[in-house]
PDB file of N, CA and C in Angstrom:
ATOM      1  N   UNK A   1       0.842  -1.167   0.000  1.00  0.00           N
ATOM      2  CA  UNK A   1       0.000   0.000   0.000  1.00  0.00           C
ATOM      3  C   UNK A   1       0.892   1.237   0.000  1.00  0.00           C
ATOM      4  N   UNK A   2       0.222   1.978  -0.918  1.00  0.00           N
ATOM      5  CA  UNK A   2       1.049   3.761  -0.725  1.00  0.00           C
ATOM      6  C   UNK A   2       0.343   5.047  -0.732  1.00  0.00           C
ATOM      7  N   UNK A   3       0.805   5.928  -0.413  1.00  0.00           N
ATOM      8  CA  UNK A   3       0.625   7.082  -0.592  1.00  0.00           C
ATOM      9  C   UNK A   3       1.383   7.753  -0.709  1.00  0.00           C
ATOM     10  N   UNK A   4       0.863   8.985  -2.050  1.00  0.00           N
ATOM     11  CA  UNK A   4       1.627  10.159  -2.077  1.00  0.00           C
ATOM     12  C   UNK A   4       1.169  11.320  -1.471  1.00  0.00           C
ATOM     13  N   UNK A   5       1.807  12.519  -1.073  1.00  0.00           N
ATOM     14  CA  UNK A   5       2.116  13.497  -0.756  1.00  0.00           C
ATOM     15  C   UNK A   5       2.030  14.421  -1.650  1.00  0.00           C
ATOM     16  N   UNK A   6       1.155  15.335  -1.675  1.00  0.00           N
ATOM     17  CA  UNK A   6       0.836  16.695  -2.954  1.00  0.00           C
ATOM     18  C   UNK A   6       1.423  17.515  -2.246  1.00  0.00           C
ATOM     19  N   UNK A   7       3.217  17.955  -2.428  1.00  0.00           N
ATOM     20  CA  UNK A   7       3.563  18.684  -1.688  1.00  0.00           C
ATOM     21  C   UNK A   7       2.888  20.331  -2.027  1.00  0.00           C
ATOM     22  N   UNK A   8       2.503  21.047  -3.425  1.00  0.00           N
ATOM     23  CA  UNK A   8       1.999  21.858  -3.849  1.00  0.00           C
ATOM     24  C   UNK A   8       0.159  21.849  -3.179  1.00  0.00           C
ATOM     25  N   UNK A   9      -0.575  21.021  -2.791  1.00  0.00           N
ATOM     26  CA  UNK A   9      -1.449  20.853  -2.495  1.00  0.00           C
ATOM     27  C   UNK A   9      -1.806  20.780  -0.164  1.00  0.00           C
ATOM     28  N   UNK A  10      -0.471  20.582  -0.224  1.00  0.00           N
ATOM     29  CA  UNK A  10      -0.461  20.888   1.042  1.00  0.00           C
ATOM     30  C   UNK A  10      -0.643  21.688   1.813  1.00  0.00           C
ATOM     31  N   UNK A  11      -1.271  22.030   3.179  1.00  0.00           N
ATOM     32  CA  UNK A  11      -1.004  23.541   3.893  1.00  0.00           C
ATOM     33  C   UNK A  11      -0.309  23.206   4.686  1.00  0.00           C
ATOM     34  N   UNK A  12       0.110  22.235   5.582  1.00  0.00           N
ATOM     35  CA  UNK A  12       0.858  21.988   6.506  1.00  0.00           C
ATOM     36  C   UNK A  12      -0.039  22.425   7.815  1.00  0.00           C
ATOM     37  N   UNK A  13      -1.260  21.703   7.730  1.00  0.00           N
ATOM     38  CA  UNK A  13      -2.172  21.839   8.645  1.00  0.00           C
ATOM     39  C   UNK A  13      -1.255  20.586   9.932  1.00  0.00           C
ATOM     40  N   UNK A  14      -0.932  19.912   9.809  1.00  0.00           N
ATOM     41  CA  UNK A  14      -0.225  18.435  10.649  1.00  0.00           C
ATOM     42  C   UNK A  14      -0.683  17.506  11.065  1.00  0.00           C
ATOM     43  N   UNK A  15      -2.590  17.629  10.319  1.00  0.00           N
ATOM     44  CA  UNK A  15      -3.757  16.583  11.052  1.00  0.00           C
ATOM     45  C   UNK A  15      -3.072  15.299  10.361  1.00  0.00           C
ATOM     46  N   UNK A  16      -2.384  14.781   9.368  1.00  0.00           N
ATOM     47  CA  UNK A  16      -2.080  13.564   9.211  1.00  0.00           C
ATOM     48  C   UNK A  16      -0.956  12.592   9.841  1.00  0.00           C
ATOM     49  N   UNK A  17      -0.172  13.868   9.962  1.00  0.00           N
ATOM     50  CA  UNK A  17       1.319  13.404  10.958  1.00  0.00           C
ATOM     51  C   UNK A  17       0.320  12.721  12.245  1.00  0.00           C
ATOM     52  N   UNK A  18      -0.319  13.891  13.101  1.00  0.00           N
ATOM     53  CA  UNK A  18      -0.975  13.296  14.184  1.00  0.00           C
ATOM     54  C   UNK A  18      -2.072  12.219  14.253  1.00  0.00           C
ATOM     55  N   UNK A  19      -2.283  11.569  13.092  1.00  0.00           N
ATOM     56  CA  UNK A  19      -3.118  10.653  13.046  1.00  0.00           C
ATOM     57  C   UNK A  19      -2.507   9.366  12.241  1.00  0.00           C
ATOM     58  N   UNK A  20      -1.434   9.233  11.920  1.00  0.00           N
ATOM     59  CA  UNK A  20      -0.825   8.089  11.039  1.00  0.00           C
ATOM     60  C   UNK A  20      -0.382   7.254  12.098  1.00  0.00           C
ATOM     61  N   UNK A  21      -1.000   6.158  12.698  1.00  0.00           N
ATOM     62  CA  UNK A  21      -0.593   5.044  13.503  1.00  0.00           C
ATOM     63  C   UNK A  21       0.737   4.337  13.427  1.00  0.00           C
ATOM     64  N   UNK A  22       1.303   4.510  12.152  1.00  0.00           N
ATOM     65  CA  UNK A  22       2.509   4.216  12.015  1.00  0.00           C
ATOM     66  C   UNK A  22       4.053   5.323  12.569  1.00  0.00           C
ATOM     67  N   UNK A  23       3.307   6.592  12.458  1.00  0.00           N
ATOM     68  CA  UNK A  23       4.001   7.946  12.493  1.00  0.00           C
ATOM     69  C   UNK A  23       5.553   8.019  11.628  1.00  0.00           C
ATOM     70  N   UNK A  24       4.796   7.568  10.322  1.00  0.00           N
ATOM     71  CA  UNK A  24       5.735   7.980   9.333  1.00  0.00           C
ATOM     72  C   UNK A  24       5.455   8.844   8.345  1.00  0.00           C
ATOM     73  N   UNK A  25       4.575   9.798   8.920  1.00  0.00           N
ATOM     74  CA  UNK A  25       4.333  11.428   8.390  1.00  0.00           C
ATOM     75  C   UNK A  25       5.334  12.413   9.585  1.00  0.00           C
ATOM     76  N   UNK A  26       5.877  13.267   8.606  1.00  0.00           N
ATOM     77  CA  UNK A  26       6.465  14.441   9.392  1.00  0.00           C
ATOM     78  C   UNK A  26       6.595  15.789   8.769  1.00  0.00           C
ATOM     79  N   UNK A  27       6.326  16.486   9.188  1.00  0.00           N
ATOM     80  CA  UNK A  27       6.002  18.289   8.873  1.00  0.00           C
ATOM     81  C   UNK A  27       7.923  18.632   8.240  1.00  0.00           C
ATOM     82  N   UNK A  28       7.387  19.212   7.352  1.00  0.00           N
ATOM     83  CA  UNK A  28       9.388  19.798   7.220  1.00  0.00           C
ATOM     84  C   UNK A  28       9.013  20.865   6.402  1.00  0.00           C
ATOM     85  N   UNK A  29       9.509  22.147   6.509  1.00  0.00           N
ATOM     86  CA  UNK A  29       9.061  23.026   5.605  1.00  0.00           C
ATOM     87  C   UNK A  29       7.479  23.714   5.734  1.00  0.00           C
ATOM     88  N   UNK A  30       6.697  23.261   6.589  1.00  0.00           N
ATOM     89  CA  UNK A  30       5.552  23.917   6.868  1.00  0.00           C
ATOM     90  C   UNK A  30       4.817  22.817   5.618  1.00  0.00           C
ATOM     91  N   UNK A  31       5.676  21.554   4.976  1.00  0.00           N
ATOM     92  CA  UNK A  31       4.910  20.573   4.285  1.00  0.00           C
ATOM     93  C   UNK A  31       4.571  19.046   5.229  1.00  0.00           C
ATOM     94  N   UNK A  32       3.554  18.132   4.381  1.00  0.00           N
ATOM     95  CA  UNK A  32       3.826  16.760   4.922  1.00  0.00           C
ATOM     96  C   UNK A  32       5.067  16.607   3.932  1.00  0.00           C
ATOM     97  N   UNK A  33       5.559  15.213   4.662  1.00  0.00           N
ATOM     98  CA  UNK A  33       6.407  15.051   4.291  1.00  0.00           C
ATOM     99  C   UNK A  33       6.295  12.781   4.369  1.00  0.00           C
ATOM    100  N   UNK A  34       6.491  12.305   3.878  1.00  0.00           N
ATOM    101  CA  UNK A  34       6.722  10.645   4.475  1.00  0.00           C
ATOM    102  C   UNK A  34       7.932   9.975   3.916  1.00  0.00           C
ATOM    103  N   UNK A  35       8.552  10.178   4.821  1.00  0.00           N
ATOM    104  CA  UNK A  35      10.261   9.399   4.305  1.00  0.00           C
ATOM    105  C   UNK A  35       9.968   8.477   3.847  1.00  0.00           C
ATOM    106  N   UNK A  36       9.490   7.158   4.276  1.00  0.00           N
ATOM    107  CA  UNK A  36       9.403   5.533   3.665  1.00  0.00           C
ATOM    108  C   UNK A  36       7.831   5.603   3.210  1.00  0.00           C
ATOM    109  N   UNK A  37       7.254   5.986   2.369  1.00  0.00           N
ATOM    110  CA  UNK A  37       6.284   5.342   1.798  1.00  0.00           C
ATOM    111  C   UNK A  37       6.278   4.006   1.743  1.00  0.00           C
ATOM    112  N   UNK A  38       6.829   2.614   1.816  1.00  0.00           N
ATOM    113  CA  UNK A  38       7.123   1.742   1.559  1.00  0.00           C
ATOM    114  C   UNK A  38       6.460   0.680   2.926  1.00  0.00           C
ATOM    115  N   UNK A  39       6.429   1.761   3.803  1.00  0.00           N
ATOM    116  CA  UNK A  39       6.278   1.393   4.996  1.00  0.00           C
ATOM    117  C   UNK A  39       4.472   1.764   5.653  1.00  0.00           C
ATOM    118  N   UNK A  40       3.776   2.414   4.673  1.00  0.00           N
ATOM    119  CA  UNK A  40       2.611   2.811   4.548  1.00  0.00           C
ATOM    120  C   UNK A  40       1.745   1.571   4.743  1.00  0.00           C
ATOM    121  N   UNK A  41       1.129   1.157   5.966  1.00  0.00           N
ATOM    122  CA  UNK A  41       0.039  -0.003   5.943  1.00  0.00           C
ATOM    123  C   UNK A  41      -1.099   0.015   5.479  1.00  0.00           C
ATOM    124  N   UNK A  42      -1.577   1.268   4.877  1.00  0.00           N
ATOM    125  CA  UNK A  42      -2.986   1.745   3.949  1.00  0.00           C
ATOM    126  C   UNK A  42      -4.111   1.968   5.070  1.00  0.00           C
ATOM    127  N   UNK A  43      -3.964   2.196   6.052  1.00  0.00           N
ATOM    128  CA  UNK A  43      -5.010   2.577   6.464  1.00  0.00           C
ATOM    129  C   UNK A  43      -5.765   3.697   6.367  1.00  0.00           C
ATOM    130  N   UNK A  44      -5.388   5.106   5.615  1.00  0.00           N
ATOM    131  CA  UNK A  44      -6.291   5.690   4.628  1.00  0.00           C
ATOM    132  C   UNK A  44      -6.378   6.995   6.071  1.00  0.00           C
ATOM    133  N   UNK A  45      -6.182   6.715   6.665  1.00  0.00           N
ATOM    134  CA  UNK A  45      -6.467   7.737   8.210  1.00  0.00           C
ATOM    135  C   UNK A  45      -5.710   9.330   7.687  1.00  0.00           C
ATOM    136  N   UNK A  46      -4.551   8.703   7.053  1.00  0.00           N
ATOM    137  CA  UNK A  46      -4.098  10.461   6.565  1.00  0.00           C
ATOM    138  C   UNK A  46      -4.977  10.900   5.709  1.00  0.00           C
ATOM    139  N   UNK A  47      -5.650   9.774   4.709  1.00  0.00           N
ATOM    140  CA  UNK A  47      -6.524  10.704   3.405  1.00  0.00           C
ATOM    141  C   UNK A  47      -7.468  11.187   4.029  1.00  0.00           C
ATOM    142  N   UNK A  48      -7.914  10.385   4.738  1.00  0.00           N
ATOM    143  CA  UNK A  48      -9.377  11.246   5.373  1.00  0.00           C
ATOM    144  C   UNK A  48      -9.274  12.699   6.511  1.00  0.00           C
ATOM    145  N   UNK A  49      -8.257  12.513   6.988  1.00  0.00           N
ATOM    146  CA  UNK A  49      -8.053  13.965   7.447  1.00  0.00           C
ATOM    147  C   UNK A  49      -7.057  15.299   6.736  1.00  0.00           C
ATOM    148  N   UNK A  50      -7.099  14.951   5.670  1.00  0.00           N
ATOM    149  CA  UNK A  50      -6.281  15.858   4.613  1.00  0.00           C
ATOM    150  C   UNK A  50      -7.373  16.482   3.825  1.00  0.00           C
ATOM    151  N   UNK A  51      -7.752  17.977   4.639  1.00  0.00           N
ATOM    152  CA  UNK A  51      -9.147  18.060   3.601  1.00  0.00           C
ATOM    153  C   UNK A  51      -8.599  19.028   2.759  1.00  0.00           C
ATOM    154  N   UNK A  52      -7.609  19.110   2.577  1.00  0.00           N
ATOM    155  CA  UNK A  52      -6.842  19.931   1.251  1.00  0.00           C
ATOM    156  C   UNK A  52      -6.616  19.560   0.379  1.00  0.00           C
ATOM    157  N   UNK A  53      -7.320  17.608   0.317  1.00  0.00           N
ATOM    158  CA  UNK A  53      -6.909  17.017  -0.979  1.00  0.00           C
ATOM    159  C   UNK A  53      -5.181  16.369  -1.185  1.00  0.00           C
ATOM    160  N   UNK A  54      -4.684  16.711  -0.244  1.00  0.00           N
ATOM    161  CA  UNK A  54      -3.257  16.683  -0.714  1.00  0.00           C
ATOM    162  C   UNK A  54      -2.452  15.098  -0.796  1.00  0.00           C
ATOM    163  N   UNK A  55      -3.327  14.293  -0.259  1.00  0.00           N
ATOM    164  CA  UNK A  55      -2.848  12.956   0.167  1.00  0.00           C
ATOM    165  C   UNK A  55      -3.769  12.041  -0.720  1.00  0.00           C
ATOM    166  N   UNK A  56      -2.956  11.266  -1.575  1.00  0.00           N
ATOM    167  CA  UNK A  56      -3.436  10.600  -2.873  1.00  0.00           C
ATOM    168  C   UNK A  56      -3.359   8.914  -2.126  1.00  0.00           C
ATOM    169  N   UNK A  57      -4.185   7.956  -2.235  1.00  0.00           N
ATOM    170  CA  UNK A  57      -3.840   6.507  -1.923  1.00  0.00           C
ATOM    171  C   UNK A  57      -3.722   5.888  -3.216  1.00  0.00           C
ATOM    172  N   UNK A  58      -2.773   5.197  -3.763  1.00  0.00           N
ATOM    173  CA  UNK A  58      -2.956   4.551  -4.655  1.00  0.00           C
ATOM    174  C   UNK A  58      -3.566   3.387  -4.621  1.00  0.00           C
ATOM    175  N   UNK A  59      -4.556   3.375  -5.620  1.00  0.00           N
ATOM    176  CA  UNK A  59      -5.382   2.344  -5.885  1.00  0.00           C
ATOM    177  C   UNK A  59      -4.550   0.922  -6.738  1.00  0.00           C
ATOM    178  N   UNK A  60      -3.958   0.326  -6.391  1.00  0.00           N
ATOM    179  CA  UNK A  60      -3.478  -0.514  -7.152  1.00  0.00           C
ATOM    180  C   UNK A  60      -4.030  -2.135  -7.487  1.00  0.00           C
ATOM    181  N   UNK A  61      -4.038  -2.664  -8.512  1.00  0.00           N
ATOM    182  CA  UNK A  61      -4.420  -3.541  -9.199  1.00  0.00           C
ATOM    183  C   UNK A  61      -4.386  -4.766  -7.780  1.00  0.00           C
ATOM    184  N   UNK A  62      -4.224  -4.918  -7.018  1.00  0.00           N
ATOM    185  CA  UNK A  62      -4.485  -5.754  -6.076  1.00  0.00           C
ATOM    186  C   UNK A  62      -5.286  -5.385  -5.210  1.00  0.00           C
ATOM    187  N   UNK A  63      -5.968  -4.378  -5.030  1.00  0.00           N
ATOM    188  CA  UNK A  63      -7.491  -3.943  -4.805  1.00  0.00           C
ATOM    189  C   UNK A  63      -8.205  -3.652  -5.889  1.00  0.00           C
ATOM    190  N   UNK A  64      -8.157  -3.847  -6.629  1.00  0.00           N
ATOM    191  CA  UNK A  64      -9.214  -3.163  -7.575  1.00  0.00           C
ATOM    192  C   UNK A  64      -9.320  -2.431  -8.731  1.00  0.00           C
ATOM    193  N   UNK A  65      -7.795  -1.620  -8.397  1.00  0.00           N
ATOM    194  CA  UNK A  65      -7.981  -0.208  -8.793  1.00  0.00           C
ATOM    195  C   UNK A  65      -6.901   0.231 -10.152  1.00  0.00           C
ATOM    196  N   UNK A  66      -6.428  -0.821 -10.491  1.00  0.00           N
ATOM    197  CA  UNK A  66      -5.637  -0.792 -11.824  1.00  0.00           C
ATOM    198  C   UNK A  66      -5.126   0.503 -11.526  1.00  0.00           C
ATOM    199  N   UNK A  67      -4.353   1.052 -10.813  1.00  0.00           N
ATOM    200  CA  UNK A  67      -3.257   2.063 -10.747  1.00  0.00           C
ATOM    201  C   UNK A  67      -3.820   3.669 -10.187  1.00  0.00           C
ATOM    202  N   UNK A  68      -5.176   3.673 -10.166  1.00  0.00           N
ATOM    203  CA  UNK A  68      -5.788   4.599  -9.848  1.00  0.00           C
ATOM    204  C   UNK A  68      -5.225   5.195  -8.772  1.00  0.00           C
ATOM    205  N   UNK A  69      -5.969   6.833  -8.126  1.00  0.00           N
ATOM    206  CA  UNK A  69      -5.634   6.847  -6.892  1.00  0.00           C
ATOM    207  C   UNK A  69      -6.598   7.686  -6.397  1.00  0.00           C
ATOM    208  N   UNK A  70      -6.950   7.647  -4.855  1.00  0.00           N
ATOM    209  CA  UNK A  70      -7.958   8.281  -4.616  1.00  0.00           C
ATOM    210  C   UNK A  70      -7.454   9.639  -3.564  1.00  0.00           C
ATOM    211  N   UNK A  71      -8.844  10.496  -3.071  1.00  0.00           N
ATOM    212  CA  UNK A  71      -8.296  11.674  -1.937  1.00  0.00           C
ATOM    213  C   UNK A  71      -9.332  11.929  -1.529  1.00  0.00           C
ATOM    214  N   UNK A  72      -9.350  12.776  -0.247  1.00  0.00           N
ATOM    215  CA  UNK A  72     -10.758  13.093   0.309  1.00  0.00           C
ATOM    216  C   UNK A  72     -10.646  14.796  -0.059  1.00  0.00           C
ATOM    217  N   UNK A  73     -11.581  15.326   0.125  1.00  0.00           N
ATOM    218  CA  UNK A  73     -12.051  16.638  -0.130  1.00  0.00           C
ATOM    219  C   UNK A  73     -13.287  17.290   1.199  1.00  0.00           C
ATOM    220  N   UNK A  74     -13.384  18.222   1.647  1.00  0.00           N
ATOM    221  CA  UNK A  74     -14.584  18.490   2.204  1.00  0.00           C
ATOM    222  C   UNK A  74     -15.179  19.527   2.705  1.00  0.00           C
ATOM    223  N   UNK A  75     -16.652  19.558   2.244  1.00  0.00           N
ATOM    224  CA  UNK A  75     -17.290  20.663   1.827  1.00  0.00           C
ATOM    225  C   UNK A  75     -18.322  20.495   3.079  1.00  0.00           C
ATOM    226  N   UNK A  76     -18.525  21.556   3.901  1.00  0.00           N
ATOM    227  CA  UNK A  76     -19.483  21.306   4.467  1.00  0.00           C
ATOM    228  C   UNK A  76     -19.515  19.782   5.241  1.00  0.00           C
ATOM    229  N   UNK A  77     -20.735  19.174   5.692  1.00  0.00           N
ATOM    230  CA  UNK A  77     -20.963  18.380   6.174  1.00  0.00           C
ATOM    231  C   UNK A  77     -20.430  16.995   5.086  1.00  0.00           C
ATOM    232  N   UNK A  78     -20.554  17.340   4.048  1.00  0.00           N
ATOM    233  CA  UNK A  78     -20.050  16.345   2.780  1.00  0.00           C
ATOM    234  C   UNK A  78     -18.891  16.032   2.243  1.00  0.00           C
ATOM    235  N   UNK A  79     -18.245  14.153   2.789  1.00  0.00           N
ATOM    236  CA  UNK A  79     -16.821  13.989   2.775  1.00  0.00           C
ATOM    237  C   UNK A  79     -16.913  13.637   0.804  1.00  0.00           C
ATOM    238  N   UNK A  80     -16.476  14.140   0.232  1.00  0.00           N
ATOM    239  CA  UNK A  80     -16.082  13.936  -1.267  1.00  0.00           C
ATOM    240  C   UNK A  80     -14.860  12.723  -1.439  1.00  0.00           C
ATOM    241  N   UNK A  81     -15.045  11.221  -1.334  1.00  0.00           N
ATOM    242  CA  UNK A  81     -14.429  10.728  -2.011  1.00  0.00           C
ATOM    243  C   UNK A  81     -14.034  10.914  -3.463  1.00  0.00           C
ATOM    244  N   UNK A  82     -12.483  11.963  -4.081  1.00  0.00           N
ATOM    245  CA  UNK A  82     -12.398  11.776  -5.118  1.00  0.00           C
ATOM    246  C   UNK A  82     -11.681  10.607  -6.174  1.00  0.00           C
ATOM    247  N   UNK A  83     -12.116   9.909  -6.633  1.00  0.00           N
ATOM    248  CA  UNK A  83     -11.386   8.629  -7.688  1.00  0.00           C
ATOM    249  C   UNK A  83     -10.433   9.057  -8.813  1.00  0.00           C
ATOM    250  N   UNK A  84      -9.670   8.973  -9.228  1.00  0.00           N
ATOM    251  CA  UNK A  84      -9.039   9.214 -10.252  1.00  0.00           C
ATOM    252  C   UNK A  84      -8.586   8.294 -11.118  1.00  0.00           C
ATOM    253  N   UNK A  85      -9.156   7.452 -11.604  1.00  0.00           N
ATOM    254  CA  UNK A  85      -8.832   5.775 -12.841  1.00  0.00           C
ATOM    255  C   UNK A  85      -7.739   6.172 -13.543  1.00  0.00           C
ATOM    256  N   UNK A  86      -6.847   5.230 -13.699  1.00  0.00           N
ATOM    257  CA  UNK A  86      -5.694   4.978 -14.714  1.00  0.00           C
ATOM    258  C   UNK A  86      -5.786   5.657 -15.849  1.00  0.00           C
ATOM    259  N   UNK A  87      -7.252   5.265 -16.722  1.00  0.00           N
ATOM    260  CA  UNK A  87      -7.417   6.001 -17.634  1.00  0.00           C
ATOM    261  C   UNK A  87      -7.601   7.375 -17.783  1.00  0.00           C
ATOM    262  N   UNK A  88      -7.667   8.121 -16.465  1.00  0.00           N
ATOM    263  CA  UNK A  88      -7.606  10.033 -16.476  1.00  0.00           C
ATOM    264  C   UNK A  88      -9.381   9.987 -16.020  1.00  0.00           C
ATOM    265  N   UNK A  89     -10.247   8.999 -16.086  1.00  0.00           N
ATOM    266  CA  UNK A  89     -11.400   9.462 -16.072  1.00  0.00           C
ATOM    267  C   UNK A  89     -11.403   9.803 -14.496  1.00  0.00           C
ATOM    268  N   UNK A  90     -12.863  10.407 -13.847  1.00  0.00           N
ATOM    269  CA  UNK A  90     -12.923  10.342 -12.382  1.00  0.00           C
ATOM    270  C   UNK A  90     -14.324  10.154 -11.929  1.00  0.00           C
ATOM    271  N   UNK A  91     -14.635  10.238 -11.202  1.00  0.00           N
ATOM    272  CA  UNK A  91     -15.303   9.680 -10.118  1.00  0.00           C
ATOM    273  C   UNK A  91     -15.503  10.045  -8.821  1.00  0.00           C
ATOM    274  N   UNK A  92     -16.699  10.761  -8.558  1.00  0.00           N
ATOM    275  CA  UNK A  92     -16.527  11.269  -6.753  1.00  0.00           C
ATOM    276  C   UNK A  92     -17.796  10.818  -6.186  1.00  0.00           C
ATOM    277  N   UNK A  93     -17.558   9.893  -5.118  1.00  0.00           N
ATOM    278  CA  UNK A  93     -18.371   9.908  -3.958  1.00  0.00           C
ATOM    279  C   UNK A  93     -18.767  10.732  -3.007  1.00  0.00           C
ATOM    280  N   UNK A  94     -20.065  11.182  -2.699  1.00  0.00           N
ATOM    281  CA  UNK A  94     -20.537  11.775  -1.637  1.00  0.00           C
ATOM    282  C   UNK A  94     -20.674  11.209  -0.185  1.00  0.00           C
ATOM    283  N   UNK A  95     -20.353  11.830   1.316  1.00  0.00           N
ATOM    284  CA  UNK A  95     -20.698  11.194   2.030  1.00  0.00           C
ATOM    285  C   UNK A  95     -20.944  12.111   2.745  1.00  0.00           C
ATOM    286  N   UNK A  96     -22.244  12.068   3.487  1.00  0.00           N
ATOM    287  CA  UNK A  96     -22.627  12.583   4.372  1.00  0.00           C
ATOM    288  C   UNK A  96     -22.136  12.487   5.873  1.00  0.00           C
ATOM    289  N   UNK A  97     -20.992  13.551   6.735  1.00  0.00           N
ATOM    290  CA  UNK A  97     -20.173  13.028   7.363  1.00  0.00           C
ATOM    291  C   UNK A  97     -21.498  12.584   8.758  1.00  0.00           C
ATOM    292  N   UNK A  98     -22.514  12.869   8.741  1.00  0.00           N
ATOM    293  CA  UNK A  98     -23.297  13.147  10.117  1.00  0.00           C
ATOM    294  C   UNK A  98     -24.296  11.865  10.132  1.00  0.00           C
ATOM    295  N   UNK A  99     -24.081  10.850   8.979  1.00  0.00           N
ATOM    296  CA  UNK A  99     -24.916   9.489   8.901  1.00  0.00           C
ATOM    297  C   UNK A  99     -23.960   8.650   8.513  1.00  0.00           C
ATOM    298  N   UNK A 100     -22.235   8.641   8.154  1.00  0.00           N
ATOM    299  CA  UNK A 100     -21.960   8.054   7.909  1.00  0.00           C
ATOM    300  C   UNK A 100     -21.110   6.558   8.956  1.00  0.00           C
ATOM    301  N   UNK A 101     -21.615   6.989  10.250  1.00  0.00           N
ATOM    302  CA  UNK A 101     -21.957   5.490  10.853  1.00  0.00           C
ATOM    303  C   UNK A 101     -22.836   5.133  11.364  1.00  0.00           C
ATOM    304  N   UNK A 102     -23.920   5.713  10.159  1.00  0.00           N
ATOM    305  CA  UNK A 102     -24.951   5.137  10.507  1.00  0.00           C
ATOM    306  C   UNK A 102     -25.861   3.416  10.379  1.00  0.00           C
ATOM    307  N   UNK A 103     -24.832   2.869   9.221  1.00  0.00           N
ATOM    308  CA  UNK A 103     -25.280   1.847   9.053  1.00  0.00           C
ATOM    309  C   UNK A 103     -23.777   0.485   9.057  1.00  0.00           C
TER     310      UNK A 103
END
């Protein structure tokens, strides 16, 4: 599992450093930063608190996702899963953050 880092897309808010269970996010430059990507267990906890978009998961062909990669976004009460397919096409999910454990 991986993720990239949109260093241009970043604010250096630090909600992912403080939430990566692994704590192989680190601030440098007022950016994220992740030395070993390699070392990334996918648990997705940085994408979802990166509401700047800046943190990409790659979707790779052993989930599903033939090379794709995804990011969160968020507007209001509404978490925007965005998709991005191999082929350039995309794809965004809506989620309502205030029902979404609801079921």
């Amino acid at each position: 599992m991986s993720i990239r880092i949109r260093e241009e897309r970043c604010v250096g808010c630090s909600k992912c450093q403080e939430v990566c269970p692994g704590t192989l996010i680190q601030i440098v430059d007022k950016k994220a930063v992740m030395k070993y990507p390699k070392n990334c267990w996918g648990c997705v906890s940085c994408v979802k608190e990166c509401k700047a978009g800046a943190i990409e998961f790659y979707l790779g062909a052993d989930i599903g996702g033939m090379g794709g990669t995804m990011n969160v976004t968020q507007k209001g009460d509404l978490l925007n899963w965005n998709i991005t397919r191999s082929d350039g096409s995309e794809l965004v999910i809506s989620v309502d953050r205030r029902n979404s454990n609801k079921y």
